[in-house]
Protein backbone atom coordinates (compact mmCIF):
# COMPACT_ATOMS: atom_id res chain seq x y z
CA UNK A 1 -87.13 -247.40 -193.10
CA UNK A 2 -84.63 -246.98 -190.82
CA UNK A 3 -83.75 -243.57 -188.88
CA UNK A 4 -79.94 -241.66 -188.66
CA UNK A 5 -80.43 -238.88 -187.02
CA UNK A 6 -77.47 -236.14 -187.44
CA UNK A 7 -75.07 -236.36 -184.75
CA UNK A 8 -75.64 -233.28 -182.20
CA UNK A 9 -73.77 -230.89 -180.59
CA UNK A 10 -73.02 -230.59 -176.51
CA UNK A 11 -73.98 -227.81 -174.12
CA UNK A 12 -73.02 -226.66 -170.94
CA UNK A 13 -74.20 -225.99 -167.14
CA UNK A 14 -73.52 -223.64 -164.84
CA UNK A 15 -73.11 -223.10 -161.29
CA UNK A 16 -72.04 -220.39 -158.61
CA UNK A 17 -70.25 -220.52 -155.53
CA UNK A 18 -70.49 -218.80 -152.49
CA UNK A 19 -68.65 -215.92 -151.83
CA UNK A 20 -66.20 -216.69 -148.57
CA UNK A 21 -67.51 -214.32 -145.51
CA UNK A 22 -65.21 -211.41 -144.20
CA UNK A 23 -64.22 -211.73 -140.32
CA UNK A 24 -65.11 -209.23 -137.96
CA UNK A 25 -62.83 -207.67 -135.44
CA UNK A 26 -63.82 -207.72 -132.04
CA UNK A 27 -64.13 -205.12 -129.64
CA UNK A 28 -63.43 -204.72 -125.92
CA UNK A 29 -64.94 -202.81 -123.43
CA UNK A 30 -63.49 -200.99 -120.57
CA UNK A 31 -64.16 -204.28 -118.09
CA UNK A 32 -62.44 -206.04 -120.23
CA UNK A 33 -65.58 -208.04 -121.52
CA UNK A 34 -66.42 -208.05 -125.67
CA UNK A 35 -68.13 -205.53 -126.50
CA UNK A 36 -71.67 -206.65 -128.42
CA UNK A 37 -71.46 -207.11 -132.17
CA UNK A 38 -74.57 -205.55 -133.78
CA UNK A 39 -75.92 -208.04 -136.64
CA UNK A 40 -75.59 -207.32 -140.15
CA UNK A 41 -78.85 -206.58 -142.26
CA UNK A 42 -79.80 -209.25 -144.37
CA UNK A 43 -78.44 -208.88 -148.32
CA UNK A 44 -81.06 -207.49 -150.16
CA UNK A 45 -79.48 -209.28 -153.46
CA UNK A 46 -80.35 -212.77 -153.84
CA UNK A 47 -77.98 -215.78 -152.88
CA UNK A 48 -76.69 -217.26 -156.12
CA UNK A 49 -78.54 -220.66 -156.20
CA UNK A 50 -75.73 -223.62 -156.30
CA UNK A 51 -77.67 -226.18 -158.48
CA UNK A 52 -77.57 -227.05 -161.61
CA UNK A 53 -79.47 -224.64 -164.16
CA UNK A 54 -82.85 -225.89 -166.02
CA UNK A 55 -83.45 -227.30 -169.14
CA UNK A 56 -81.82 -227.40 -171.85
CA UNK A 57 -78.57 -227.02 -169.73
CA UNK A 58 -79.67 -230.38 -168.02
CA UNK A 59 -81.94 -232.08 -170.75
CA UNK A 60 -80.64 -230.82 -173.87
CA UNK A 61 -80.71 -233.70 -176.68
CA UNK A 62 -77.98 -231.04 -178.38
CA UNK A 63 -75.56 -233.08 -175.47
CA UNK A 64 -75.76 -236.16 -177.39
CA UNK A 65 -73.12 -237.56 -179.78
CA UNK A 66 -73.37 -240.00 -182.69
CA UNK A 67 -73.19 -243.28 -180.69
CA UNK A 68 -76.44 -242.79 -179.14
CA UNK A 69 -78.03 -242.99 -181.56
CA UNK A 70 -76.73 -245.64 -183.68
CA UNK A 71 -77.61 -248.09 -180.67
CA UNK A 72 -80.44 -250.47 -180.70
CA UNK A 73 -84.16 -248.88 -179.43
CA UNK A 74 -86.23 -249.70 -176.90
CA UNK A 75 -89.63 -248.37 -176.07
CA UNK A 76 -90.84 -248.95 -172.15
CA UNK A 77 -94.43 -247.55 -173.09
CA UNK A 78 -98.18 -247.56 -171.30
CA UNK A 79 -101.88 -246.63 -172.44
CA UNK A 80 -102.99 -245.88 -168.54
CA UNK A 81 -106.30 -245.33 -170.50
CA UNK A 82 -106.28 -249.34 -171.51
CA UNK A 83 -104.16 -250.28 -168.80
CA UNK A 84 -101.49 -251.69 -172.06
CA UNK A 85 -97.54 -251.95 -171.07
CA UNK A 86 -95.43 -253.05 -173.32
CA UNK A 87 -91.09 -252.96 -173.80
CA UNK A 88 -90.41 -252.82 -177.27
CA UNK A 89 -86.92 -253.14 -178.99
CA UNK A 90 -88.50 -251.56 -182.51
CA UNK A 91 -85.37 -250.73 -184.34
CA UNK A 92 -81.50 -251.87 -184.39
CA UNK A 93 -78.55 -251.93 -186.89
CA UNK A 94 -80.57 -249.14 -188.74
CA UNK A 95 -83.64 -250.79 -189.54
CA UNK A 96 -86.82 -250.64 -188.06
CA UNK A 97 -88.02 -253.63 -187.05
CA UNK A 98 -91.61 -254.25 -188.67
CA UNK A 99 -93.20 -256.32 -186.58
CA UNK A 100 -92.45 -254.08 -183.59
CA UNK A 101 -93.23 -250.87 -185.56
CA UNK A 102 -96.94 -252.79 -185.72
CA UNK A 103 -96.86 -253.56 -181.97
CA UNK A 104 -95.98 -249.53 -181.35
CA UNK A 105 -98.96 -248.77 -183.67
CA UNK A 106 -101.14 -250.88 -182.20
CA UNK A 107 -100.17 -249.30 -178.83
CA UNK A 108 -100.36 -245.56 -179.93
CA UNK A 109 -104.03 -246.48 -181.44
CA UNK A 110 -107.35 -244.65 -181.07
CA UNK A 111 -108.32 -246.27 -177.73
CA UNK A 112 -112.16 -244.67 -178.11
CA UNK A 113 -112.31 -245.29 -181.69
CA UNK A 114 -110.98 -248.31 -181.86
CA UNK A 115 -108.63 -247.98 -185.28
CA UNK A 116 -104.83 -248.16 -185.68
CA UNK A 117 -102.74 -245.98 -188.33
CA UNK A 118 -99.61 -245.96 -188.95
CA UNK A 119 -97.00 -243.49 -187.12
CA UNK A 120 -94.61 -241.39 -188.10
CA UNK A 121 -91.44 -243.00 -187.95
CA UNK A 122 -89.81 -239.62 -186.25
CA UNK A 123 -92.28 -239.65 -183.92
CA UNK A 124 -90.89 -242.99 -182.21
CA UNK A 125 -87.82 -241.51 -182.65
CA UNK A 126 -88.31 -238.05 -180.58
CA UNK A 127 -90.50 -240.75 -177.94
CA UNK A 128 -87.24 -243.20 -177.74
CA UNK A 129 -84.49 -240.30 -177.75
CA UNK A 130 -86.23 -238.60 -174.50
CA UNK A 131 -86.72 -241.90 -173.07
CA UNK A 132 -83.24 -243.16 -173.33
CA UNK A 133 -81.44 -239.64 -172.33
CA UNK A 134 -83.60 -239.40 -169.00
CA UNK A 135 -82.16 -242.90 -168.46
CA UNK A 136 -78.72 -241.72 -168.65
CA UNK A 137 -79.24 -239.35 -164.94
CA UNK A 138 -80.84 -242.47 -163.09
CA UNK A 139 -84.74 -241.75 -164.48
CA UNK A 140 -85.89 -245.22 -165.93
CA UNK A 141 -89.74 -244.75 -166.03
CA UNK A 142 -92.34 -245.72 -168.45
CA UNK A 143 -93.40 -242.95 -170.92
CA UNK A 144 -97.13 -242.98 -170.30
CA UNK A 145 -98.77 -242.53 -173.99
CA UNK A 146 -102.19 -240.31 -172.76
CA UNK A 147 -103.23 -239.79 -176.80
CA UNK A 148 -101.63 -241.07 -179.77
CA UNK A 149 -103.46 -241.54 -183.27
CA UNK A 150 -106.96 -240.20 -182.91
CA UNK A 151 -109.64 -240.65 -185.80
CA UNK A 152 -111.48 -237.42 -187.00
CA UNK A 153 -114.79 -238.15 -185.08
CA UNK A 154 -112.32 -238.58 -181.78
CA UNK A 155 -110.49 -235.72 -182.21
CA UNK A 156 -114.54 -233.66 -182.42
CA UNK A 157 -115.79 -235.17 -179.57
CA UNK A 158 -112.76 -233.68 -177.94
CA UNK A 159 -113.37 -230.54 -178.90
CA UNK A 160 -117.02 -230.82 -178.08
CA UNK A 161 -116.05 -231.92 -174.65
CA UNK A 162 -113.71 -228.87 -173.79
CA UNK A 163 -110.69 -230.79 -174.51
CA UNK A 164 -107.51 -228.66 -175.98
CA UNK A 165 -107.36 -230.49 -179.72
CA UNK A 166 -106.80 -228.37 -183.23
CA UNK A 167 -109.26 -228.88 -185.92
CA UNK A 168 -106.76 -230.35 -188.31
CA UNK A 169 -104.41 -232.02 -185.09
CA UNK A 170 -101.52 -234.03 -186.22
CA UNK A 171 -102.85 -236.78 -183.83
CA UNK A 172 -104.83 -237.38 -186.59
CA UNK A 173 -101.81 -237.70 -189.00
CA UNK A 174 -100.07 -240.15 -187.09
CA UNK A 175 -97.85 -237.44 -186.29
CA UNK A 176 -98.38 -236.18 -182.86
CA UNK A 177 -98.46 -237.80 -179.06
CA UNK A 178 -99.61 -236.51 -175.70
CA UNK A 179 -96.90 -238.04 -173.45
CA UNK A 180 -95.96 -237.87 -169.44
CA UNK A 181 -93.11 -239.62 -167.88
CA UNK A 182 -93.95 -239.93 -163.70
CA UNK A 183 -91.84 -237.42 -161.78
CA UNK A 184 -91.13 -235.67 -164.58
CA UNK A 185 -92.54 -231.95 -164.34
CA UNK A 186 -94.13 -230.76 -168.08
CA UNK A 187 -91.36 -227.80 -168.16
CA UNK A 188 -88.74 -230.21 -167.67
CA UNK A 189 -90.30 -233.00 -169.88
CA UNK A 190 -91.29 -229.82 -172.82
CA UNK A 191 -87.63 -228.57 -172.68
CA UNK A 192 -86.28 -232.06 -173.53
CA UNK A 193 -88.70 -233.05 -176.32
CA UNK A 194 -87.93 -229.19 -178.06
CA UNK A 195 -84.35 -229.65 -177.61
CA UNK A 196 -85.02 -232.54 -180.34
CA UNK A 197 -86.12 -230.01 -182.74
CA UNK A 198 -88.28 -232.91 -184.84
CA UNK A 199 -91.48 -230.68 -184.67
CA UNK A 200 -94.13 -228.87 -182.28
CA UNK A 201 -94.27 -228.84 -178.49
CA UNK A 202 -97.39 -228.01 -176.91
CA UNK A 203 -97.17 -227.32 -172.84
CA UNK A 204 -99.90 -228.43 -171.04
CA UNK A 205 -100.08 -227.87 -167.29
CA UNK A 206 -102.52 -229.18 -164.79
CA UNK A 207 -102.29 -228.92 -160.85
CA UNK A 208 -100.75 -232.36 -159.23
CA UNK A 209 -97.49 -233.65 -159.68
CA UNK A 210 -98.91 -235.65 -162.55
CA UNK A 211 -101.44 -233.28 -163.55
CA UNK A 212 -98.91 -231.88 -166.48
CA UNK A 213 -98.02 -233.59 -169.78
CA UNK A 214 -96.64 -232.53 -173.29
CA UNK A 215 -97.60 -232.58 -176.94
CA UNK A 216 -94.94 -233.82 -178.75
CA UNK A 217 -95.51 -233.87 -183.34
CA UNK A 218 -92.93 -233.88 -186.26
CA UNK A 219 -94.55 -230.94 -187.82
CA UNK A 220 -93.43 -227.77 -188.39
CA UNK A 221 -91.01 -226.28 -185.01
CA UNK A 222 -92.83 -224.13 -182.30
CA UNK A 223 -94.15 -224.84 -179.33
CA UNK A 224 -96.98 -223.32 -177.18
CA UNK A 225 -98.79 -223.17 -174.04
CA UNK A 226 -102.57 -225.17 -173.82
């Protein structure tokens, strides 16, 4: 059951520099005191910014080369609805691990409806992959897990409640999970998970620094705004 993924290609980032400011002669008057220097008008063309550029230039899983992913795969995950945490090391020397796959199952379950399904495979892989490449710039938080698996009658009363959820939503598949990582804005978070290219990205924003999170599926590629 084990997961390869295809070795990916790296990207770039760019930056600007400030251009170095011309010096102004000065003037004398006839006592022999400088003359005043009238003030130049403000530039009326923005300042080239000097930081790095957004995603995918930053988080772009296209950066990644063929050793990342042949190491062994942990999963720092937590239900905040159930109050669950769990580190899971789910897959290593190409073979997932079975009796962690069940633990990650059990995690990603219905909460409300109380049932587990299995997941999609590429799903924990897309959910590990962003985990792991945030770790590499310093950012070594839990993924928070806000909806995984969800039966039929769960996924209505969403709908009947307001909630964004499809009809036919790959959370009841097995194949789709609303995620948030703390500190981690949605359009930074989104841009990472679709630089996987494993399936659909849904945006979801919400006032609040953690007001945001992302649907992340291994259907077919697009992405949207909810």
């Amino acid at each position: 059951m084990g997961i390869i993924s295809v070795p990916l290609i790296g990207c770039g980032s760019a930056s600007a520099a400030p251009a170095d400011k011309a010096k102004r002669p000065v003037q004398v008057t006839k006592a022999g005191k400088p003359a005043p220097v009238a003030r130049a008008a403000a530039p009326s063309a923005p300042v080239p910014e000097t930081e790095l550029a957004p995603p995918p230039d930053i988080f772009d899983a296209q950066a990644l080369d063929l050793d990342f992913w042949l190491k062994p795969r942990v999963l720092t995950l937590t239900r905040p609805q159930s109050g669950e945490k769990a580190k899971v090391l789910y897959w290593k020397d190409g073979q997932v691990i079975d009796s962690a796959y069940q633990e990650l199952c059990h995690l990603m379950r219905d909460v409300n409806g109380k049932e587990t399904a299995p997941i999609d495979p590429k799903l924990f892989e897309t959910l590990w992959g962003t985990q792991a490449f945030i770790a590499r710039y310093g950012i070594e938080e839990p993924l928070e897990i806000l909806s995984g698996f969800r039966t039929s009658k769960s996924n209505d009363k969403l709908r009947e409640a307001g909630v964004p959820a499809a009809r036919q939503s790959l959370h009841i598949e097995g194949k789709a999970a609303d995620i948030r990582i703390a500190n981690l804005n949605a359009d930074v978070l989104g841009g990472l998970v679709r630089s996987f290219r494993q399936g659909g990205v849904g945006y979801y924003y919400r006032s609040g620094p953690r007001g945001g999170w992302i649907h992340a599926d291994t259907g077919l590629k697009r992405t949207w705004k909810g």
